[in-house]
Protein backbone atom coordinates (compact mmCIF):
# COMPACT_ATOMS: atom_id res chain seq x y z
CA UNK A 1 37.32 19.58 6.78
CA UNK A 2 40.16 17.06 7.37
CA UNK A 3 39.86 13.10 7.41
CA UNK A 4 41.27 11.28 10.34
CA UNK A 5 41.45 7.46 9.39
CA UNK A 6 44.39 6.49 11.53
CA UNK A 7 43.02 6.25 15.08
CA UNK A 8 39.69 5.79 15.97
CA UNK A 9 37.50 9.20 15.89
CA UNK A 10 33.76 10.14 16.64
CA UNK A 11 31.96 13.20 15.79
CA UNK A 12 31.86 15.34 19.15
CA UNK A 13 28.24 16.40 18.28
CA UNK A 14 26.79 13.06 17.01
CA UNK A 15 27.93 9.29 17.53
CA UNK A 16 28.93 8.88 13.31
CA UNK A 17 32.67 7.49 13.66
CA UNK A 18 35.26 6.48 11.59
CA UNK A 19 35.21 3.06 12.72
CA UNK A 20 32.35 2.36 10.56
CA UNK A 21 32.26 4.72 7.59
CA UNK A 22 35.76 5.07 6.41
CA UNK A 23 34.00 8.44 4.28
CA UNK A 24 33.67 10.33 6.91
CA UNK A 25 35.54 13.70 7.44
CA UNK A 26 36.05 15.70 10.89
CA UNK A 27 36.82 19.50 10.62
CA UNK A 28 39.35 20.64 13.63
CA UNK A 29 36.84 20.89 16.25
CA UNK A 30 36.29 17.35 15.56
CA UNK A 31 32.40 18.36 14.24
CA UNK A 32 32.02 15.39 11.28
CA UNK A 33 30.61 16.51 7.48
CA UNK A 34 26.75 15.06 8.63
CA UNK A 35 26.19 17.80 10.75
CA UNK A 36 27.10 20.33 8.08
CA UNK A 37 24.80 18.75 5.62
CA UNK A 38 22.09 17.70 8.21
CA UNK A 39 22.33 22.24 8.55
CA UNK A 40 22.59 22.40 5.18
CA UNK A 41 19.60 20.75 4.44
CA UNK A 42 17.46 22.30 7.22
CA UNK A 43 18.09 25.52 6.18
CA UNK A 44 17.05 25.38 2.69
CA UNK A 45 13.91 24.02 4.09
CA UNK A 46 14.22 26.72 6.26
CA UNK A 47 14.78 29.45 3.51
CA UNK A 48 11.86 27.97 1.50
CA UNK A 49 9.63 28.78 4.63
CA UNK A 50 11.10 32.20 5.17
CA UNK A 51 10.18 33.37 1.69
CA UNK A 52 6.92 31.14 1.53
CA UNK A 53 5.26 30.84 5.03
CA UNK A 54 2.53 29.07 4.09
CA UNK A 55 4.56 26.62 1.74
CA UNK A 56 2.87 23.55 3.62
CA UNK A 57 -0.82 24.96 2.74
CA UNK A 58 0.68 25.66 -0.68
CA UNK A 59 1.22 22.13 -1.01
CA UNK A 60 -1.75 21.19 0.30
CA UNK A 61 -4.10 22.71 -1.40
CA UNK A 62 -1.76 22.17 -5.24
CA UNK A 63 -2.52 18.52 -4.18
CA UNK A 64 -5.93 19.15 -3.89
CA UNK A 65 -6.28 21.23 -7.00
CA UNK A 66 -4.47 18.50 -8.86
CA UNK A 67 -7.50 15.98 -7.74
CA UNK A 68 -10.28 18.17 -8.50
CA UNK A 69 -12.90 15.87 -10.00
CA UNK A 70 -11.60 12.46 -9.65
CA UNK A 71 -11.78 10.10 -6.64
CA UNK A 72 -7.98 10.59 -5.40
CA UNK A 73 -6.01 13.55 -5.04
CA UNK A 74 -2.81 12.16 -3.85
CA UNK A 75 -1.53 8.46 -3.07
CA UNK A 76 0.46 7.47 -0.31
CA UNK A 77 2.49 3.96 0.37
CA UNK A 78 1.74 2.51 3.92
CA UNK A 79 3.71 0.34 5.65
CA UNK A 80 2.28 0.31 9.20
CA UNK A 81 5.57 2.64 10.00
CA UNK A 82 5.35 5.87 12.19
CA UNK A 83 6.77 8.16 9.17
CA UNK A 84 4.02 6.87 6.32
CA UNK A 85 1.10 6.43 9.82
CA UNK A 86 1.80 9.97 10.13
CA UNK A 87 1.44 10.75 6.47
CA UNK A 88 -1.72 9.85 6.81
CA UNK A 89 -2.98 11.42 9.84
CA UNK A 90 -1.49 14.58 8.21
CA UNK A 91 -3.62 13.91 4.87
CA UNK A 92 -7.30 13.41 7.22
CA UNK A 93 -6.75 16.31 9.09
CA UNK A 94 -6.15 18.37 5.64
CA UNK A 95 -8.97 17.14 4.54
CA UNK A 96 -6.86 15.40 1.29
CA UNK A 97 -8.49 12.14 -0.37
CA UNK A 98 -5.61 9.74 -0.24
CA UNK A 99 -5.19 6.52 -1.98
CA UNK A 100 -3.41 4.15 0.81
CA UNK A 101 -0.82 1.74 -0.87
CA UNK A 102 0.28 -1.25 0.86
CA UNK A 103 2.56 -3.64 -0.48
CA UNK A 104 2.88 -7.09 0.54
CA UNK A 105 6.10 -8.66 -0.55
CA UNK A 106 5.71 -11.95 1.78
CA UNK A 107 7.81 -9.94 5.07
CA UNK A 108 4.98 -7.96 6.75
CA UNK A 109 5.09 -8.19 10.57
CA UNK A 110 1.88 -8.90 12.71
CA UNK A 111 2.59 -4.87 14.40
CA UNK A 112 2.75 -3.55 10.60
CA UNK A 113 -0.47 -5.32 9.88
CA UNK A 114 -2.13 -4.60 13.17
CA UNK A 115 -1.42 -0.55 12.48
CA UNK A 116 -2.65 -1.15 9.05
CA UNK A 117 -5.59 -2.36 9.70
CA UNK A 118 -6.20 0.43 12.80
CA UNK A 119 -5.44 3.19 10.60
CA UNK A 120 -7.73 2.05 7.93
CA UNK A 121 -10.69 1.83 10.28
CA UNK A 122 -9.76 4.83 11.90
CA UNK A 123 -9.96 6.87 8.89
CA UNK A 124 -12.13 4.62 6.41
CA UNK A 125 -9.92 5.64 3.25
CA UNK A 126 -9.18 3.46 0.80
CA UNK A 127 -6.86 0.79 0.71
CA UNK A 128 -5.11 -1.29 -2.18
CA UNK A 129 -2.87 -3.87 -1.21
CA UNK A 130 -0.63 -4.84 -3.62
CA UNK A 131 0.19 -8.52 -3.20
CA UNK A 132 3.65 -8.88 -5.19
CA UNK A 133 4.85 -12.29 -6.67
CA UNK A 134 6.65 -14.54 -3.75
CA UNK A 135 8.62 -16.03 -6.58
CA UNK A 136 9.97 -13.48 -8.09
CA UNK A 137 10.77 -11.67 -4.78
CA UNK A 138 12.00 -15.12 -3.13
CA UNK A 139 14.82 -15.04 -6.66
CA UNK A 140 15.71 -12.00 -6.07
CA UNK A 141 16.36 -11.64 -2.50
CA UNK A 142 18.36 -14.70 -2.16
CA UNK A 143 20.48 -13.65 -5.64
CA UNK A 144 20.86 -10.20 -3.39
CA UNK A 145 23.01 -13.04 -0.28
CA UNK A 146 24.27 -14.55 -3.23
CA UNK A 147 26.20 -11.59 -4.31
CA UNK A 148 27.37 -10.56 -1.13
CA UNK A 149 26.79 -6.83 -1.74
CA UNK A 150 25.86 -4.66 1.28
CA UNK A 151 22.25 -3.38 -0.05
CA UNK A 152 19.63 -6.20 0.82
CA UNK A 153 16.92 -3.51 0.37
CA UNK A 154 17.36 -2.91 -3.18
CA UNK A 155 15.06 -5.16 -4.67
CA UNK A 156 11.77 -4.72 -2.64
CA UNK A 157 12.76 -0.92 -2.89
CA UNK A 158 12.83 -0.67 -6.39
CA UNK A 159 9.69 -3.22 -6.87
CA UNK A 160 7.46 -0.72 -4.29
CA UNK A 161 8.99 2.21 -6.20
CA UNK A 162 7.69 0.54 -9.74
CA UNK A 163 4.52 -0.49 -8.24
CA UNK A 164 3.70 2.58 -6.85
CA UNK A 165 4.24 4.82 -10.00
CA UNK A 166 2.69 2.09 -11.68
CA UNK A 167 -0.69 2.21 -9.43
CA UNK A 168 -0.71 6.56 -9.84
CA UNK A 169 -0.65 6.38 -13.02
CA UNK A 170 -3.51 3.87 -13.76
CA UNK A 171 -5.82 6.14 -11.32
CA UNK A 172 -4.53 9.50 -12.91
CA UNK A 173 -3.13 10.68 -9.44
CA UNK A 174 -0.34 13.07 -9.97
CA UNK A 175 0.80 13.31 -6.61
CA UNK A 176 2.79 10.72 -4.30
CA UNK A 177 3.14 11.52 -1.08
CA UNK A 178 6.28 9.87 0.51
CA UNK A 179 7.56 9.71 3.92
CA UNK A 180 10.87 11.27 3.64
CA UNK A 181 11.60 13.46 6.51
CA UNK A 182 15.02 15.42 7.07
CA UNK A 183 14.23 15.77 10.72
CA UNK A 184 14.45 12.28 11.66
CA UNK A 185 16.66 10.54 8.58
CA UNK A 186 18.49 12.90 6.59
CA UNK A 187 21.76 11.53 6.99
CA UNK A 188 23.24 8.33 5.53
CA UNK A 189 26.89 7.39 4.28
CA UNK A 190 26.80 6.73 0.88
CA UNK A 191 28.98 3.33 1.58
CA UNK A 192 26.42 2.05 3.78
CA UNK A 193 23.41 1.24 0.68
CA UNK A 194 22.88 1.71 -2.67
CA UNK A 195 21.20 3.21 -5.90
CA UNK A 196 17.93 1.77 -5.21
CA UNK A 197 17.07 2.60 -8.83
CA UNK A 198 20.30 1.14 -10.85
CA UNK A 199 18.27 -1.51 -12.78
CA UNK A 200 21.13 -2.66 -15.03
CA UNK A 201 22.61 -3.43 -11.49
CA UNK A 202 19.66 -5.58 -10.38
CA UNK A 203 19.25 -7.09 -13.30
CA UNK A 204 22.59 -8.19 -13.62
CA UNK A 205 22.79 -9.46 -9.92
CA UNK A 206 19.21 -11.43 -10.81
CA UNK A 207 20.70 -13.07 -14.25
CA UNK A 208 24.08 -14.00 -12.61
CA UNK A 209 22.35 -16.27 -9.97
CA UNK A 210 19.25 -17.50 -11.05
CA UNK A 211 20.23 -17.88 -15.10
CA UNK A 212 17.11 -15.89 -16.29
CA UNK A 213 15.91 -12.87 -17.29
CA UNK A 214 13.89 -10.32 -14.94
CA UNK A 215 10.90 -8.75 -16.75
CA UNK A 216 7.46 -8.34 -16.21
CA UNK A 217 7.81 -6.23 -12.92
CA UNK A 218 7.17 -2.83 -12.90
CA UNK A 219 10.59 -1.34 -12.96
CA UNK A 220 11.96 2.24 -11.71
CA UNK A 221 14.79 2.67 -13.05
CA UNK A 222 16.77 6.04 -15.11
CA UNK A 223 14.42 5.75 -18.16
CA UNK A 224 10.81 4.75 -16.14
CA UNK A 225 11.49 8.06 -13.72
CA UNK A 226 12.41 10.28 -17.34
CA UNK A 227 9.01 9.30 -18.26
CA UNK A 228 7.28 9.75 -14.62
CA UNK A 229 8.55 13.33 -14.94
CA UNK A 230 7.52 13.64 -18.45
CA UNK A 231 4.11 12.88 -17.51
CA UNK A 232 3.71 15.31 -14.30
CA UNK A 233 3.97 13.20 -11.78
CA UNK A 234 5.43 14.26 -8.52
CA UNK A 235 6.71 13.36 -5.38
CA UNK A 236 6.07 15.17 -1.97
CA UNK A 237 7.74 15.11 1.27
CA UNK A 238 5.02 16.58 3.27
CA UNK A 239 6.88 16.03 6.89
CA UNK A 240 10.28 18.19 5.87
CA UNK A 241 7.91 21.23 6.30
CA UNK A 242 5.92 20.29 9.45
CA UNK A 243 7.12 19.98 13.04
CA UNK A 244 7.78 16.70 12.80
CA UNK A 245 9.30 14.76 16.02
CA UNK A 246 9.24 11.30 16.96
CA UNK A 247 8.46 11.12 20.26
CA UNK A 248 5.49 13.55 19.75
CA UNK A 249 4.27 11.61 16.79
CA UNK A 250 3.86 8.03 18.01
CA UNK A 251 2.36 9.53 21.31
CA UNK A 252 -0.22 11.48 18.83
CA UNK A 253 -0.66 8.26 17.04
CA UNK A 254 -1.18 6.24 19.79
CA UNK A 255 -3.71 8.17 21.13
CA UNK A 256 -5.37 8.12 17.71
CA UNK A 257 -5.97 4.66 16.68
CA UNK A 258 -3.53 2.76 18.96
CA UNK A 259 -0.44 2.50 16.97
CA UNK A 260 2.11 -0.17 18.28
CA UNK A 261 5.77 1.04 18.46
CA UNK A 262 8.42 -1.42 17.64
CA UNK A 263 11.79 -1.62 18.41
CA UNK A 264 14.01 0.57 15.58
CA UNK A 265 12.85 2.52 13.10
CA UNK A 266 11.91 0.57 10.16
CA UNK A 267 11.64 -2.95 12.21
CA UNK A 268 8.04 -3.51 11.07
CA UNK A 269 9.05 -5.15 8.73
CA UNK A 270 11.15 -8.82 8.92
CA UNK A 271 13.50 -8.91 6.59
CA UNK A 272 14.05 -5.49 7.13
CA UNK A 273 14.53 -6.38 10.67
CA UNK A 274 16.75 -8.69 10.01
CA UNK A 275 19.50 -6.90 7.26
CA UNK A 276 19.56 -4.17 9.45
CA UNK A 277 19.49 -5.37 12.98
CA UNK A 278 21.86 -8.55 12.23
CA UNK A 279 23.37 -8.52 8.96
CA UNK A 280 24.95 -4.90 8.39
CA UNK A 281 26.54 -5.03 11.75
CA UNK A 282 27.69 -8.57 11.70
CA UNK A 283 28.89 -8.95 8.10
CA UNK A 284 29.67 -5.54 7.40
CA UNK A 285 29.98 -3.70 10.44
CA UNK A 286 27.65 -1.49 10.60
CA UNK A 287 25.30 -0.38 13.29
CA UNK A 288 22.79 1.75 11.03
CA UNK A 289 21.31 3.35 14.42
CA UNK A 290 24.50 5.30 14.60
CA UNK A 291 22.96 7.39 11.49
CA UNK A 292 19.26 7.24 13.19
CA UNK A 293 20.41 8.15 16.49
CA UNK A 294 23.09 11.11 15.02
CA UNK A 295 19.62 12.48 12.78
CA UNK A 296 17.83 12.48 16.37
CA UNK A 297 20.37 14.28 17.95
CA UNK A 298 20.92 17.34 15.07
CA UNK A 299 17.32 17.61 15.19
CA UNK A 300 17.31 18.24 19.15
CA UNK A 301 15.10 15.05 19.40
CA UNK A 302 17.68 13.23 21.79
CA UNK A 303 21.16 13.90 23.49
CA UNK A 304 24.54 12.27 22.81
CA UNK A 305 24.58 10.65 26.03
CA UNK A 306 21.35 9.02 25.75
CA UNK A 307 22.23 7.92 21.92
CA UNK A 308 25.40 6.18 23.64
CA UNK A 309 23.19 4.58 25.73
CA UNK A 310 21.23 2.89 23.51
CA UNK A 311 23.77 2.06 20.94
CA UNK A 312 25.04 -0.29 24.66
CA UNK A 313 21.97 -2.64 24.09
CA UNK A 314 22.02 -5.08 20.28
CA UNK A 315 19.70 -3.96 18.01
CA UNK A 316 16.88 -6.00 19.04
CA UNK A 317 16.23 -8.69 20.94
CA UNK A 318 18.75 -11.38 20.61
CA UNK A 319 16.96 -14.83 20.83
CA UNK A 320 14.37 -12.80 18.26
CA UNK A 321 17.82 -12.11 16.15
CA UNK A 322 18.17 -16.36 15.94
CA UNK A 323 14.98 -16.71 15.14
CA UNK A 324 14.84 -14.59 12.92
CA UNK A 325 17.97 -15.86 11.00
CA UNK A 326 16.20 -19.37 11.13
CA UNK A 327 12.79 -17.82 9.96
CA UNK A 328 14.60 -15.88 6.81
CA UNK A 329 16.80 -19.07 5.40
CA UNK A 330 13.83 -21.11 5.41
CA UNK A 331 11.23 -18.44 3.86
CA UNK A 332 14.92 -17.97 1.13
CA UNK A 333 15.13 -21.95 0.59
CA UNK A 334 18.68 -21.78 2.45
CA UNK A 335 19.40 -24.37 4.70
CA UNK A 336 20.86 -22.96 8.19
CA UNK A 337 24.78 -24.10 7.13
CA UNK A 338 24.20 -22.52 3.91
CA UNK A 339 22.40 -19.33 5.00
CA UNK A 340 25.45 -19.17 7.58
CA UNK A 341 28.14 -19.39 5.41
CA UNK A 342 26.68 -16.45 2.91
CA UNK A 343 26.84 -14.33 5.61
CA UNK A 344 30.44 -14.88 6.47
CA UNK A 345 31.27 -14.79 2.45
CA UNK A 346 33.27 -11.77 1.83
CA UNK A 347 31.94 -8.63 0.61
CA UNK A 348 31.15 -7.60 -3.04
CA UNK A 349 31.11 -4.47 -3.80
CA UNK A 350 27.89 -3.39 -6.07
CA UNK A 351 29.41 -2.21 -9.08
CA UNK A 352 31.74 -5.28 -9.90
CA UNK A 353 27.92 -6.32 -11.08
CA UNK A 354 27.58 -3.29 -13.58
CA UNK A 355 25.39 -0.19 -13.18
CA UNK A 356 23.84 2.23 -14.94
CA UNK A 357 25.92 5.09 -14.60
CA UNK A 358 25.98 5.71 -18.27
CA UNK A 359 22.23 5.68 -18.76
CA UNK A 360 21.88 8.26 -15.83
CA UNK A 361 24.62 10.24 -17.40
CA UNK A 362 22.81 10.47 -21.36
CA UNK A 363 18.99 11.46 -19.07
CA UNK A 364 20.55 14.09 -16.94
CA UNK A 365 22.48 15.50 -19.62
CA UNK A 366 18.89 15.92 -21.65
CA UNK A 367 17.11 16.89 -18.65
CA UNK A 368 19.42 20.03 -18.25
CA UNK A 369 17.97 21.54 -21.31
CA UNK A 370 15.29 23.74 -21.73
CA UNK A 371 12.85 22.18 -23.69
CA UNK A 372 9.37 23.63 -24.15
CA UNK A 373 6.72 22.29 -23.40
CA UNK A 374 5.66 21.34 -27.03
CA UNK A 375 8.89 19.33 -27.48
CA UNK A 376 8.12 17.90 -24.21
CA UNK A 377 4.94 16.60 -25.60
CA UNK A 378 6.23 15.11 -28.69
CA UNK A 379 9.27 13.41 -26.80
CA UNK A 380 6.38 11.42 -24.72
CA UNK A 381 4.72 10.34 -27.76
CA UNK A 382 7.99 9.43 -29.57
CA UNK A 383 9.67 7.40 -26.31
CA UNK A 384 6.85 6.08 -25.04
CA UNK A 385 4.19 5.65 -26.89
């Protein structure tokens, strides 16, 4: 592998450049490092299915096992999305007994609710929405434009992540079933987000500009996911051993219960809509379809040419874009000159804040020994009792 950061370069396979992740490295057929680990990754999935066929029964029916005798067997997070939709189409036709998470953090779009709501009725599981507080979320989303740093995503993240541990744990279900699928989003330079667990980061971004404290959330951070793993709970990503497409899978779920497509892949959501559809590319240059569109084509979903062609059109709708820009500094308390000049303020990176690199240093250092399970035990009761 060689890096080329002189003149402009794009992956001959995909449509990942340099132009917009200064990280990436081209070998001499110009083939960049994301296909190799996009290959990499799909066949160790591929080698787990080799030498266990039937690894997605397997799963299947540990989850069930784990829920013998108790109302849930596994709990899943919906957002109204295809991946998490699918998750739970996937969990009715394996006849699984799902708890359905949703979390309301004030951004939900009318399509995310819609699909919600269709999904529910089509399968009549349960649902829990989890209505978060709009003043805590409202602090720490603007302290996020405050800061300047690139990851607007961290906060709701690691809120849904602390919720949703949270909510297993209070109904004794040991298995969270997440939407993570290599075949559609493996890929991501590392420059483009970050740690959405670092607490000492968001904490320290939260206290800078609002003067307070955070506590009373449910956090996820080093020490909370030492703990989850203490206690035997686990996280499954059901689609990385199914034949998961995208095309296929929102025609399947249309037919189902009428699922509405939207525009890019995690667009049901506003804000969401917004960081990634007008704020990465215009403050910090970054289209994140490039990633999207590159995962599509190692997977076979979609050709280069037709990933060129929609990388031609913006992200979404551009008079939706402005009103969306209005919609978010009001919703943030920022007037429209204020909102505007945050996002021309130049960039911070994320660890000028602080992180907790240290922390995850001490836990994976005591996680790579092999205690029994008796010491195991006592640790619990000791650190967390």
């Amino acid at each position: 592998m060689i890096h080329n950061q002189h003149t402009y370069k794009q992956c001959t396979i995909s449509v990942m450049d340099n132009k917009q992740d200064p990280d990436i490295i081209f070998d001499n057929n110009g083939v960049s490092n994301y296909y190799y680990e996009f290959e990499n990754f799909k066949n160790s999935i591929s080698s787990e299915l080799e030498s266990n066929p039937q690894k997605f029964n397997a799963l299947i029916n540990t989850i069930k096992k784990s829920g013998s005798n108790k109302k849930y067997d596994c709990l899943i997070g919906v957002s109204g999305g295809l991946d998490s939709s699918y998750l739970v189409y996937l969990a009715k036709v394996n006849n699984l007994r799902p708890l359905l998470v949703h979390f309301d953090y004030g951004w939900n779009s009318e399509i995310a609710i819609k699909n919600i709501e269709n999904l529910v009725k089509k399968y009549n599981y349960d649902l829990y929405t989890y209505v978060m507080d709009w003043s805590l979320v409202k602090e720490l989303q603007r302290s996020y434009y405050e800061a300047s740093v690139i990851d607007l995503d961290v906060p709701a993240d690691h809120l849904i992540f602390g919720s949703l541990f949270k909510i297993a744990k209070d109904n004794n279900i040991k298995y969270i079933l997440n939407g993570f699928n290599y075949q559609t989003e493996q890929i991501l330079p590392k420059s483009w987000n970050y740690i959405k667990t670092d607490l000492t980061n968001i904490k320290n971004i939260y206290k800078k500009f609002t003067k307070k404290t955070l506590k009373n959330i449910y956090t996820y951070g080093v020490y909370d996911q030492f703990y989850y793993k203490l206690m035997g709970f686990k996280t499954v990503s059901l689609l990385n051993y199914c034949n998961y497409t995208q095309k296929d899978t929102i025609d399947l779920l249309q037919n189902e219960f009428g699922w509405i497509n939207y525009e890019c892949k995690h667009f049901e959501n506003i804000y969401t809509r917004f960081y990634q559809g007008v704020v990465l590319p215009s403050k910090f240059g970054i289209d994140k379809r490039k990633a999207h569109l590159s995962n599509l084509i190692f997977s076979g979903q979609i050709t280069k040419p037709e990933a060129l062609k929609i990388l031609e059109s913006p992200p979404y709708n551009v008079n939706l874009q402005n009103q969306d820009q209005k919609y978010v500094a009001k919703k943030l308390g920022f007037t429209d000159e204020d909102f505007e000049l945050l996002l021309k303020a130049p960039n911070i990176p994320h660890i000028l804040y602080g992180t907790d690199l240290n922390h995850r240093k001490f836990i994976y250092h005591v996680l790579s020994f092999p205690f029994s399970t008796k010491f195991k035990n006592q640790l619990k009761l000791k650190l967390f009792r």
